[in-house]
N, C-alpha and C. Protein backbone atom coordinates (compact mmCIF):
# COMPACT_ATOMS: atom_id res chain seq x y z
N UNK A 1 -59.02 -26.10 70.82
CA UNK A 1 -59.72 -26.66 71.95
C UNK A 1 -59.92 -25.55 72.97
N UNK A 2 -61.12 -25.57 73.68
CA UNK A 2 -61.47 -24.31 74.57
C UNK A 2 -61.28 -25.31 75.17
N UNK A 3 -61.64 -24.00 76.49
CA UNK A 3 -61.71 -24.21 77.98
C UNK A 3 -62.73 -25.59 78.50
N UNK A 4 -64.29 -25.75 77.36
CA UNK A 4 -65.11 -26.48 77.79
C UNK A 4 -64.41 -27.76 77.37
N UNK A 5 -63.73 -27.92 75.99
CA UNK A 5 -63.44 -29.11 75.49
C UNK A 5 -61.96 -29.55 76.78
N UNK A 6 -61.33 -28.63 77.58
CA UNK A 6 -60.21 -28.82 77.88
C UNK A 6 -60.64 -29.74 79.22
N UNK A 7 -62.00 -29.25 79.85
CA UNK A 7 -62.27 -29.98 81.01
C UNK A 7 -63.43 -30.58 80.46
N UNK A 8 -63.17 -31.94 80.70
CA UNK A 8 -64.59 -33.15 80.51
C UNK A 8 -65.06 -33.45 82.32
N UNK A 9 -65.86 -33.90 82.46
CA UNK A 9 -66.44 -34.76 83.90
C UNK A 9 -65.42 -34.68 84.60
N UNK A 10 -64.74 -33.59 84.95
CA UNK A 10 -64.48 -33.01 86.01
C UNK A 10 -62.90 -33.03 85.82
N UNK A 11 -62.78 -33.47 84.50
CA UNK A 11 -61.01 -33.76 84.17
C UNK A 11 -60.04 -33.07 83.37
N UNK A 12 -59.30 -32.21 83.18
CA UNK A 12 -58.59 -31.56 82.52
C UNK A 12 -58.19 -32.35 81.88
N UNK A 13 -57.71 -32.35 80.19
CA UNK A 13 -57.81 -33.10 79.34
C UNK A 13 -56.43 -32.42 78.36
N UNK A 14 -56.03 -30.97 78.96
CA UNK A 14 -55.12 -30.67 78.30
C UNK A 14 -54.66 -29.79 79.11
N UNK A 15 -53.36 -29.67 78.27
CA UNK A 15 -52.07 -29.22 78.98
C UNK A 15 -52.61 -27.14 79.36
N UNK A 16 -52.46 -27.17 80.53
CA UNK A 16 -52.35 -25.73 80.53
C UNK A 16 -51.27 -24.55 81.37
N UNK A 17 -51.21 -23.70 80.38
CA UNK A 17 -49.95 -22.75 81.40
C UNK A 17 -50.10 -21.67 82.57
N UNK A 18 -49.73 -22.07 83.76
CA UNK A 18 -50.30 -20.82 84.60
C UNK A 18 -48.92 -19.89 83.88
N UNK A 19 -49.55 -18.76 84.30
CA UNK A 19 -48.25 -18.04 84.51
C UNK A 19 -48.51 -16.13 85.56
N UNK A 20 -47.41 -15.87 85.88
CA UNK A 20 -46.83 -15.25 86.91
C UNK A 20 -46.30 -14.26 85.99
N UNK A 21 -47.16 -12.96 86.04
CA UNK A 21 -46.81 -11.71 85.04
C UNK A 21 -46.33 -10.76 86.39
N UNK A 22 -44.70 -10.44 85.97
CA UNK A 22 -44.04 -9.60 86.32
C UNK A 22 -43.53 -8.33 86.00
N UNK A 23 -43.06 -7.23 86.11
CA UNK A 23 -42.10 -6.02 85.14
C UNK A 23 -41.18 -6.67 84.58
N UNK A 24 -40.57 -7.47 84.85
CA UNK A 24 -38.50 -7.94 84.75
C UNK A 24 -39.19 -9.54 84.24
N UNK A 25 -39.74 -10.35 84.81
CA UNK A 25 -39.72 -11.87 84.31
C UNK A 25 -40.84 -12.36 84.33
N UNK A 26 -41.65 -13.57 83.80
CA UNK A 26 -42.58 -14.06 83.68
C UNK A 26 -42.31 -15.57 83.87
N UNK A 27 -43.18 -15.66 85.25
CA UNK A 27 -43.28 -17.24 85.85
C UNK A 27 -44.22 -18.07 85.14
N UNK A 28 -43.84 -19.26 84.64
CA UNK A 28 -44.56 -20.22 83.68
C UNK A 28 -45.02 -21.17 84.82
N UNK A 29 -45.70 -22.09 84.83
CA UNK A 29 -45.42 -23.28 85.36
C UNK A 29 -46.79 -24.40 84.50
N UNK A 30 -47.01 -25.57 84.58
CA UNK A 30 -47.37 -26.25 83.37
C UNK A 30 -48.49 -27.34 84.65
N UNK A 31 -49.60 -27.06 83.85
CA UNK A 31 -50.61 -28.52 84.60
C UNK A 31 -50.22 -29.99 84.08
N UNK A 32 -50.11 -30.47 85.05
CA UNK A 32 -49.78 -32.57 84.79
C UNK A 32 -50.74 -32.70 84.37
N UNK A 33 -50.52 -33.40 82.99
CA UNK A 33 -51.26 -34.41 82.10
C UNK A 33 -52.41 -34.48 83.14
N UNK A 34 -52.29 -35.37 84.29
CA UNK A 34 -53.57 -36.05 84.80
C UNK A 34 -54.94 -34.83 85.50
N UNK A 35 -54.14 -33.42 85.43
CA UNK A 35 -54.94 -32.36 85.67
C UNK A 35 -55.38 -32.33 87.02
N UNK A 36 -54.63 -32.45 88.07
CA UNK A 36 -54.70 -32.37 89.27
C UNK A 36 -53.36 -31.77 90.00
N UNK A 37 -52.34 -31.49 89.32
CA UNK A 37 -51.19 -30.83 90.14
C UNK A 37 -50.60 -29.75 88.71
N UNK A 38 -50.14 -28.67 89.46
CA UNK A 38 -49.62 -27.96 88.52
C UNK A 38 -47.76 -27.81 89.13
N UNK A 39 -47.13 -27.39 88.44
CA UNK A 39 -45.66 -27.76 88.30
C UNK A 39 -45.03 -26.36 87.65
N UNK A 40 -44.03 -26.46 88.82
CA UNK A 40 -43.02 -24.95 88.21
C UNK A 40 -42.11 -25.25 86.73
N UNK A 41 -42.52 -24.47 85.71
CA UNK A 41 -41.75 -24.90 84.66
C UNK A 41 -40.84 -23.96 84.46
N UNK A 42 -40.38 -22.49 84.10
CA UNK A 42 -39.82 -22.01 83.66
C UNK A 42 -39.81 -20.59 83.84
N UNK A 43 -38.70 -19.64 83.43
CA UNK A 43 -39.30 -18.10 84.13
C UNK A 43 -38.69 -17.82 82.99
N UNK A 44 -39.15 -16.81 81.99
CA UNK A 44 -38.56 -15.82 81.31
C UNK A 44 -38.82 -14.17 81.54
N UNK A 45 -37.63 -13.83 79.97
CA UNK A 45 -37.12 -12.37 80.79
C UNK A 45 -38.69 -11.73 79.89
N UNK A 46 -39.03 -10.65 80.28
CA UNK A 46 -40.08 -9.88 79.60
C UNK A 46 -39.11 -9.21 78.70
N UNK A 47 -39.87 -8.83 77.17
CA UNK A 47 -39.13 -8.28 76.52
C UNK A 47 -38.94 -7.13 76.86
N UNK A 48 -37.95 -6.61 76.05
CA UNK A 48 -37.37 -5.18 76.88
C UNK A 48 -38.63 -3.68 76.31
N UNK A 49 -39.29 -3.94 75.05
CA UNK A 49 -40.15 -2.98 75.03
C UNK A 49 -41.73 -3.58 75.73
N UNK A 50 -42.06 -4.35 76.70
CA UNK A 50 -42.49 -4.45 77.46
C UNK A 50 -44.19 -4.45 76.89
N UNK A 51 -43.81 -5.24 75.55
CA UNK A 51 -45.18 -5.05 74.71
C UNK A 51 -45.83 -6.35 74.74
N UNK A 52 -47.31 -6.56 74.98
CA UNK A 52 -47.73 -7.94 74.52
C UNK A 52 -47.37 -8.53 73.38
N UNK A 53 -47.41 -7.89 72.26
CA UNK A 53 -46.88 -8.96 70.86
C UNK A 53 -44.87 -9.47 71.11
N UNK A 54 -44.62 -8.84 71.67
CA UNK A 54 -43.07 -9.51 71.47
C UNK A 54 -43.14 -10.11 73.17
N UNK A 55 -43.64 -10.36 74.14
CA UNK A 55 -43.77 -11.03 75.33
C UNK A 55 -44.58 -12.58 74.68
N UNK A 56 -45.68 -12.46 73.62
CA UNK A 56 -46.27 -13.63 73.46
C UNK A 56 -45.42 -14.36 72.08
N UNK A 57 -44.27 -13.50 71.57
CA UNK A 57 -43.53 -14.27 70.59
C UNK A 57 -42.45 -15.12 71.48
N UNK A 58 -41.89 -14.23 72.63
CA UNK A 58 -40.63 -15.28 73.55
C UNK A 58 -41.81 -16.64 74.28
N UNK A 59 -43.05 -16.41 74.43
CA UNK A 59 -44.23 -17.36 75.06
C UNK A 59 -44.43 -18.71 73.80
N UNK A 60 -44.67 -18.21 72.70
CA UNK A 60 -45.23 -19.29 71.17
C UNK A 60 -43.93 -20.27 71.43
N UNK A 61 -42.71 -20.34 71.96
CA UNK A 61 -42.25 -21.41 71.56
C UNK A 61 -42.85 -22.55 72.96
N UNK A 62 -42.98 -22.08 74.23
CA UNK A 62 -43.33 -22.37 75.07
C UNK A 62 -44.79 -23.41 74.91
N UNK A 63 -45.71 -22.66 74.47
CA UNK A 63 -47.00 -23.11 73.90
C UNK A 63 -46.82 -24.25 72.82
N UNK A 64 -46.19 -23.90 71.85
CA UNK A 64 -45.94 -25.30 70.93
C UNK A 64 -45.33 -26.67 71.40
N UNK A 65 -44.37 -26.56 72.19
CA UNK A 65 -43.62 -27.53 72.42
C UNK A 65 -44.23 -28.29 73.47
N UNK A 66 -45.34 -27.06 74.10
CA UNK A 66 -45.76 -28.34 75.98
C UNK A 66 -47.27 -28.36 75.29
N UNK A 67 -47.98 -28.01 74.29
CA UNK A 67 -49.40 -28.31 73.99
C UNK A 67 -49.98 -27.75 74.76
N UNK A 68 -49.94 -26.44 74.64
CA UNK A 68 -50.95 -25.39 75.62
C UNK A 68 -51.65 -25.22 74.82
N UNK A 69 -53.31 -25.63 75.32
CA UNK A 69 -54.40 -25.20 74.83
C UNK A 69 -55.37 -24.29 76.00
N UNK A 70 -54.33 -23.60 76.94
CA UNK A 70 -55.02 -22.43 77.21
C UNK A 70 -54.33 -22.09 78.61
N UNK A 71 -54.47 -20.40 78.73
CA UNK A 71 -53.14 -19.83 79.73
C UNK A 71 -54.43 -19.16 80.80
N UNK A 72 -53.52 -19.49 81.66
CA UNK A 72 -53.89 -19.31 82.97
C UNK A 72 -53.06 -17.66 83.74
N UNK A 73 -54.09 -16.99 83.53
CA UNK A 73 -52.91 -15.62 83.92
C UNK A 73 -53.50 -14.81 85.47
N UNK A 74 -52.57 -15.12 86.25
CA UNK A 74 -52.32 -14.43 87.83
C UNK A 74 -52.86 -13.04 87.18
N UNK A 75 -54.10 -12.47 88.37
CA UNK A 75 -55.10 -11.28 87.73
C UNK A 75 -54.20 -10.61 89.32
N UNK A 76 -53.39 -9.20 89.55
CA UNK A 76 -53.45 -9.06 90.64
C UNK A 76 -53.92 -7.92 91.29
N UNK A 77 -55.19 -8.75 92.14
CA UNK A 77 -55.83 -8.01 92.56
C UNK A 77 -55.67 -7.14 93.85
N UNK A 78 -56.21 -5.78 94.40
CA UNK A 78 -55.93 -4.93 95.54
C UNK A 78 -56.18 -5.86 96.74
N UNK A 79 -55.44 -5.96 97.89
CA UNK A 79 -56.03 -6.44 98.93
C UNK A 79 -57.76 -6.26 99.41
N UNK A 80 -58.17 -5.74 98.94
CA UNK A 80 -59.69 -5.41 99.18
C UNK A 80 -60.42 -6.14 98.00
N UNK A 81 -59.34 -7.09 97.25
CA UNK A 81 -60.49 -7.68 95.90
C UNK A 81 -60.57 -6.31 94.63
N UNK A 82 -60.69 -5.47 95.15
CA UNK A 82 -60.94 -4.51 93.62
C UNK A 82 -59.87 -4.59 92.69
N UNK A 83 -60.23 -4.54 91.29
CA UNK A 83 -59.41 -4.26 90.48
C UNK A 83 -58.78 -3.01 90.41
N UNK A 84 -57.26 -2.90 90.63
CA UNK A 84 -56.79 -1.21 90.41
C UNK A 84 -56.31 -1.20 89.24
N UNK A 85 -54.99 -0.04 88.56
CA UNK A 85 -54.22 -0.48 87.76
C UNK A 85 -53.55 -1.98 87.31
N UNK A 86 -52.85 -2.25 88.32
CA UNK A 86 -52.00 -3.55 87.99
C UNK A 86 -53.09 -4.34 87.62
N UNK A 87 -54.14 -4.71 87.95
CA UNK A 87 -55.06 -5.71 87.24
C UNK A 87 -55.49 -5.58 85.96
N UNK A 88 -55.42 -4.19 86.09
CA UNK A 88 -56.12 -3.52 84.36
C UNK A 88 -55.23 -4.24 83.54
N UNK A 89 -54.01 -3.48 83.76
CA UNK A 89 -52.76 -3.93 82.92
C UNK A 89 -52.66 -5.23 82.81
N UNK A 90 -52.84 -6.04 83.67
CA UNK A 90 -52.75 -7.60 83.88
C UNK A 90 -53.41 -8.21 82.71
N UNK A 91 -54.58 -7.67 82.71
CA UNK A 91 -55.76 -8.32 82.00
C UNK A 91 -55.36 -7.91 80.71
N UNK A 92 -55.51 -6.43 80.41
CA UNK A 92 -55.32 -6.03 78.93
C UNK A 92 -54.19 -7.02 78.31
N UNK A 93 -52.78 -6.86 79.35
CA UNK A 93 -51.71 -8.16 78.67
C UNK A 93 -52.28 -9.59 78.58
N UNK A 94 -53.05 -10.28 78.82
CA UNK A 94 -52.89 -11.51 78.90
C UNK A 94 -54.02 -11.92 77.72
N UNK A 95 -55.37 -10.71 77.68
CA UNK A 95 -56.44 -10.61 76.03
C UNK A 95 -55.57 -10.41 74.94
N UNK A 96 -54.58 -10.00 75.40
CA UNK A 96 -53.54 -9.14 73.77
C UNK A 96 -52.40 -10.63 73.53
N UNK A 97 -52.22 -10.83 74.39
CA UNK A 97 -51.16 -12.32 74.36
C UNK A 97 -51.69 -13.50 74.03
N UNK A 98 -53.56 -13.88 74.21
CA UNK A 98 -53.94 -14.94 74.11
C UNK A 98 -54.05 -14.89 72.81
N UNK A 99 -54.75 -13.90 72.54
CA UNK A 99 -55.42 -13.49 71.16
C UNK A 99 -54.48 -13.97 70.28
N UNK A 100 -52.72 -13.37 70.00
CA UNK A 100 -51.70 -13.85 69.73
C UNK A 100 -51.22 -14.87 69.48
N UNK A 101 -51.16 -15.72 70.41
CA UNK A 101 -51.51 -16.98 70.41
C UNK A 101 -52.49 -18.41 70.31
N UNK A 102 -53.39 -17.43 69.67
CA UNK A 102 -54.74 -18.42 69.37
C UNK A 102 -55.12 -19.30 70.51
N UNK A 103 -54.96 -19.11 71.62
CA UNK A 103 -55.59 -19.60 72.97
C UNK A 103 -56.67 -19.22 74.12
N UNK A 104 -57.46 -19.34 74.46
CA UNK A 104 -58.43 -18.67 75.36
C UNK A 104 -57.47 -18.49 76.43
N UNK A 105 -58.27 -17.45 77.46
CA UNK A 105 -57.32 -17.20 78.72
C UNK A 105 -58.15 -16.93 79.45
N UNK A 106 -57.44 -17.86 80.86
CA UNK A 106 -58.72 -17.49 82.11
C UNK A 106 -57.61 -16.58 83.22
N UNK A 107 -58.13 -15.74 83.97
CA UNK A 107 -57.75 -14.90 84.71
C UNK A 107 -58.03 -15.21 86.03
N UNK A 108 -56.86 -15.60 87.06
CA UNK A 108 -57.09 -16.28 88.38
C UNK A 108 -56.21 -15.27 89.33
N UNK A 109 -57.46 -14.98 90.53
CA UNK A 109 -56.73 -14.35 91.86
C UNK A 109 -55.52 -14.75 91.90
N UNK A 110 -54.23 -13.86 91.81
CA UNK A 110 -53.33 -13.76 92.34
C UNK A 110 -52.67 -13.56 93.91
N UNK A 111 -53.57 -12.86 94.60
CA UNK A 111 -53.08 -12.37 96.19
C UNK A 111 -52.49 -13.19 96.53
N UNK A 112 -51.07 -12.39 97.01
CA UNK A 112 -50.42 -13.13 97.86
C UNK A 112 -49.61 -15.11 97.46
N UNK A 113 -49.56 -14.53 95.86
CA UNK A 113 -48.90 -15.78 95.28
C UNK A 113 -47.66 -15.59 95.61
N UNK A 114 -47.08 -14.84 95.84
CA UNK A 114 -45.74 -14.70 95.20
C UNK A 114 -45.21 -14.79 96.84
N UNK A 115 -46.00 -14.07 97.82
CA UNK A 115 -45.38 -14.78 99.08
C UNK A 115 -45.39 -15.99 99.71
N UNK A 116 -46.72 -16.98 99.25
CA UNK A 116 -46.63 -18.18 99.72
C UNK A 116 -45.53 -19.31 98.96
N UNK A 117 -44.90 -18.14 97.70
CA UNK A 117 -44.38 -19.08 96.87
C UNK A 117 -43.01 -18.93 97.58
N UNK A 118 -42.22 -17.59 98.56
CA UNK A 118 -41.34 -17.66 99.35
C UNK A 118 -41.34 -18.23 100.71
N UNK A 119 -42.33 -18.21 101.18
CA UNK A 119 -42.48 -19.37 102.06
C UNK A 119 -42.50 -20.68 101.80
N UNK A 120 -42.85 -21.49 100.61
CA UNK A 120 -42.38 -22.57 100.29
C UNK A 120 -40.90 -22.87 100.11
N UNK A 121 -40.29 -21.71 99.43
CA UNK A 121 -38.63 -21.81 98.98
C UNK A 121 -38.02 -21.82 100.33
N UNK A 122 -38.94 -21.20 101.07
CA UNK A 122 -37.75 -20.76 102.39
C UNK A 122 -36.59 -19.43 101.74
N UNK A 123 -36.07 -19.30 102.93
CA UNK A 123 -35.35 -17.64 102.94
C UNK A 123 -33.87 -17.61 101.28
N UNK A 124 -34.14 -17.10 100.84
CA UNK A 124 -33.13 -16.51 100.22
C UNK A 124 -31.58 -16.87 100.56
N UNK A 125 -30.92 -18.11 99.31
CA UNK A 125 -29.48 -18.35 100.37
C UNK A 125 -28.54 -17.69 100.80
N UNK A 126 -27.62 -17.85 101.27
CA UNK A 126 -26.52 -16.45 102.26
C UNK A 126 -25.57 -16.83 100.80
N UNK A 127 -24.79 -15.81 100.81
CA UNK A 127 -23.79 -15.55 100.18
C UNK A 127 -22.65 -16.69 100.63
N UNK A 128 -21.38 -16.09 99.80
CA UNK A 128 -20.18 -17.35 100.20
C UNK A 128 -19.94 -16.87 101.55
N UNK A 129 -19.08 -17.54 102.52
CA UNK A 129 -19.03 -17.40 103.89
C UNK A 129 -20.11 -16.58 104.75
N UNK A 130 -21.25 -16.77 104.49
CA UNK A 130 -22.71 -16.66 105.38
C UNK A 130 -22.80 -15.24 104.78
N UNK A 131 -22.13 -14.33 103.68
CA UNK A 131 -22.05 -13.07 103.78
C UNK A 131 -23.90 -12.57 102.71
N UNK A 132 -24.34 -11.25 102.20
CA UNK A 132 -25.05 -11.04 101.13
C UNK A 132 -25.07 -12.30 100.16
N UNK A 133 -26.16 -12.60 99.54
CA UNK A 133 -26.28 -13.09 98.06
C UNK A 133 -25.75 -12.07 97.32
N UNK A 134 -24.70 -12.76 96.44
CA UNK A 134 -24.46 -12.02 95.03
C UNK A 134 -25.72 -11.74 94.22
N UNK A 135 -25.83 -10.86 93.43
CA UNK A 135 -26.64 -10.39 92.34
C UNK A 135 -27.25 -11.90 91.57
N UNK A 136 -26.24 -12.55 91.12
CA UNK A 136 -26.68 -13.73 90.57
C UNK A 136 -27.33 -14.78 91.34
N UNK A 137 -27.25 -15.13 92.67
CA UNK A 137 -27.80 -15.68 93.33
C UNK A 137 -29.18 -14.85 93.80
N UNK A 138 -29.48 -13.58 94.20
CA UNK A 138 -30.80 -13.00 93.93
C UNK A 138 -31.45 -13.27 92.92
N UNK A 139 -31.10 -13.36 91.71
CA UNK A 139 -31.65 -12.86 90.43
C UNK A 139 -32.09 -14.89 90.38
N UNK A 140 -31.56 -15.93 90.57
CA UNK A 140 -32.31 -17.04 90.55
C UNK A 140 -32.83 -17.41 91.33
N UNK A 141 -33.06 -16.70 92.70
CA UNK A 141 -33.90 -17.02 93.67
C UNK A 141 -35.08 -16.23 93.00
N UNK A 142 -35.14 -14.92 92.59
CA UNK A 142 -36.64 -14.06 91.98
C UNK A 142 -36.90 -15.09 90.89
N UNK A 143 -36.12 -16.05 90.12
CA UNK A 143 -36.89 -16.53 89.18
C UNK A 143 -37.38 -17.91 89.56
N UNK A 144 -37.17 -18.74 90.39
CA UNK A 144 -38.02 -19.85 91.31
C UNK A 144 -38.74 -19.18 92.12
N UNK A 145 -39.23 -18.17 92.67
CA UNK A 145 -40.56 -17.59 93.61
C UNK A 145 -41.28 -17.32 91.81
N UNK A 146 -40.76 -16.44 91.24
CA UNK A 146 -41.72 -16.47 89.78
C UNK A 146 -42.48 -17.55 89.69
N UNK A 147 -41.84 -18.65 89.22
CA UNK A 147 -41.87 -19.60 88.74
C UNK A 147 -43.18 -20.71 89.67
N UNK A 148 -42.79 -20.56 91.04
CA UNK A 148 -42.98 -21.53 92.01
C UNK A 148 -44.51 -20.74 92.11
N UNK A 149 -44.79 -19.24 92.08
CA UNK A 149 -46.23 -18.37 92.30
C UNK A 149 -47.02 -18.49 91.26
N UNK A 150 -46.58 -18.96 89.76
CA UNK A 150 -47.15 -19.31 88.52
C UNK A 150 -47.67 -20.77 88.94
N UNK A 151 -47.03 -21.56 89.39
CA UNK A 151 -47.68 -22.84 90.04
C UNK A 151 -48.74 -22.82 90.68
N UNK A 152 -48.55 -21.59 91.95
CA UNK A 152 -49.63 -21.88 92.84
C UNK A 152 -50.95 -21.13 92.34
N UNK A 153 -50.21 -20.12 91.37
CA UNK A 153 -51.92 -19.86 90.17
C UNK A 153 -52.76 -20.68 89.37
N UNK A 154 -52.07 -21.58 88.77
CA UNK A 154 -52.44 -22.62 87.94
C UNK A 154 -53.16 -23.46 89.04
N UNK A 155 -52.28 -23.98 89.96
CA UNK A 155 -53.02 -24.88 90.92
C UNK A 155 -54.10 -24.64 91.26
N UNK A 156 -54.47 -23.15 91.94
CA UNK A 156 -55.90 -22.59 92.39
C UNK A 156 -56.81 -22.75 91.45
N UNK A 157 -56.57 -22.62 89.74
CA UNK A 157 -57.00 -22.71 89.06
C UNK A 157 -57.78 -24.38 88.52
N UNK A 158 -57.10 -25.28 88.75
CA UNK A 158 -57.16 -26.45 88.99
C UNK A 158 -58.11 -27.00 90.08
N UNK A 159 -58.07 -25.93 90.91
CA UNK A 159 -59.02 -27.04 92.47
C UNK A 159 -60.07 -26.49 92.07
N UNK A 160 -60.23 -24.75 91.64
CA UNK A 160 -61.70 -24.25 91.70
C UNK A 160 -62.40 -24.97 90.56
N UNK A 161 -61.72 -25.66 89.72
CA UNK A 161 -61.88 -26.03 88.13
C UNK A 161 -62.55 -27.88 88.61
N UNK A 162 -62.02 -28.76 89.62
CA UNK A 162 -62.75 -29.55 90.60
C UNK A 162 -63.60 -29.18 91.20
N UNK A 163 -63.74 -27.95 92.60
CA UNK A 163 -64.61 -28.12 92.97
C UNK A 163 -65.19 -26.43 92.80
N UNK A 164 -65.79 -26.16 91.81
CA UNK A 164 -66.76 -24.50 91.76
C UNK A 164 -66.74 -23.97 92.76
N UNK A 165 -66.78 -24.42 94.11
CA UNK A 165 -67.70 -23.95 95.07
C UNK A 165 -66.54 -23.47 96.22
N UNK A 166 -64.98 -23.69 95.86
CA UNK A 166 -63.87 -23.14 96.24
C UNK A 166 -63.43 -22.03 96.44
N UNK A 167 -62.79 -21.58 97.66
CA UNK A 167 -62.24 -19.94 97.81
C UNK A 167 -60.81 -20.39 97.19
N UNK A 168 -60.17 -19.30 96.71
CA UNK A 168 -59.05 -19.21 96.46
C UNK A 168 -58.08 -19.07 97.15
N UNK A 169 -56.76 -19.88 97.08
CA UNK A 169 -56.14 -19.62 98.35
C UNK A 169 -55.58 -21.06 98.99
């Protein structure tokens, strides 16, 4: 099922994955059945040789089990809109991962996901007696902003996918 079969008269009809491409983890999050809200699902680790074919093998179990018929991948672009490196790279990973996975892939403005996704969480919790976060308490706060900025990709993806005529954002 493509992209055209996925949206009918104005309705998403199948399940799709935003996701939140990082160095260290990759933010999932999953569109509701009814195709109007998208939802933080999950963060994994990137594999350690940092290759599309073994990043879209830890992804295939992901895809089978929630019925992804097509990934939604955070493009991130320069504050000025141009594509620099990181977008290149963005893109080349997400053609090499779809392909992989026998899924089309649409590529959605990223800017500034990942901070509105810490402004939703609010600040980072204090350590035991108000002191630093431990390592482990950092390391699951970076994977709910992942997680929570893969949402708000998918989502953008979702409104412009209602109404065409939408800025991103």
């Amino acid at each position: 099922m493509g992209r055209d079969e996925a949206q009918a008269g104005g309705e998403i009809r199948a399940n799709l994955l935003g996701i939140d491409l990082g160095e260290r983890r990759i933010g999932l999050a999953i569109a509701e059945r009814d195709g109007y809200s998208a939802r933080p699902l999950a963060t994994i680790n990137r594999a350690r040789s940092m290759a599309p074919a073994d990043d879209a093998q830890a992804l295939a179990r992901v895809v089978a089990e929630q019925g992804i018929v097509e990934l939604v991948v955070g493009l991130p672009l320069e504050a000025s809109g141009a594509e620099g490196r990181m977008a290149d790279a963005a893109a080349k990973w997400a053609k090499a991962v779809a392909e992989r996975l026998g899924v089309p892939v649409t590529l959605r403005d990223e800017r500034l996901s990942s901070h509105l996704a810490e402004s939703r969480l609010g600040p980072m919790p204090r350590g035991r007696s108000g002191g630093a976060p431990s390592k482990t308490q950092r390391d699951r706060y970076r994977e709910r902003v992942d997680r929570e900025a893969a949402a708000i990709i998918l989502q953008d993806e979702l409104d412009a996918r209602r109404d065409p005529g939408r800025q991103p954002g």
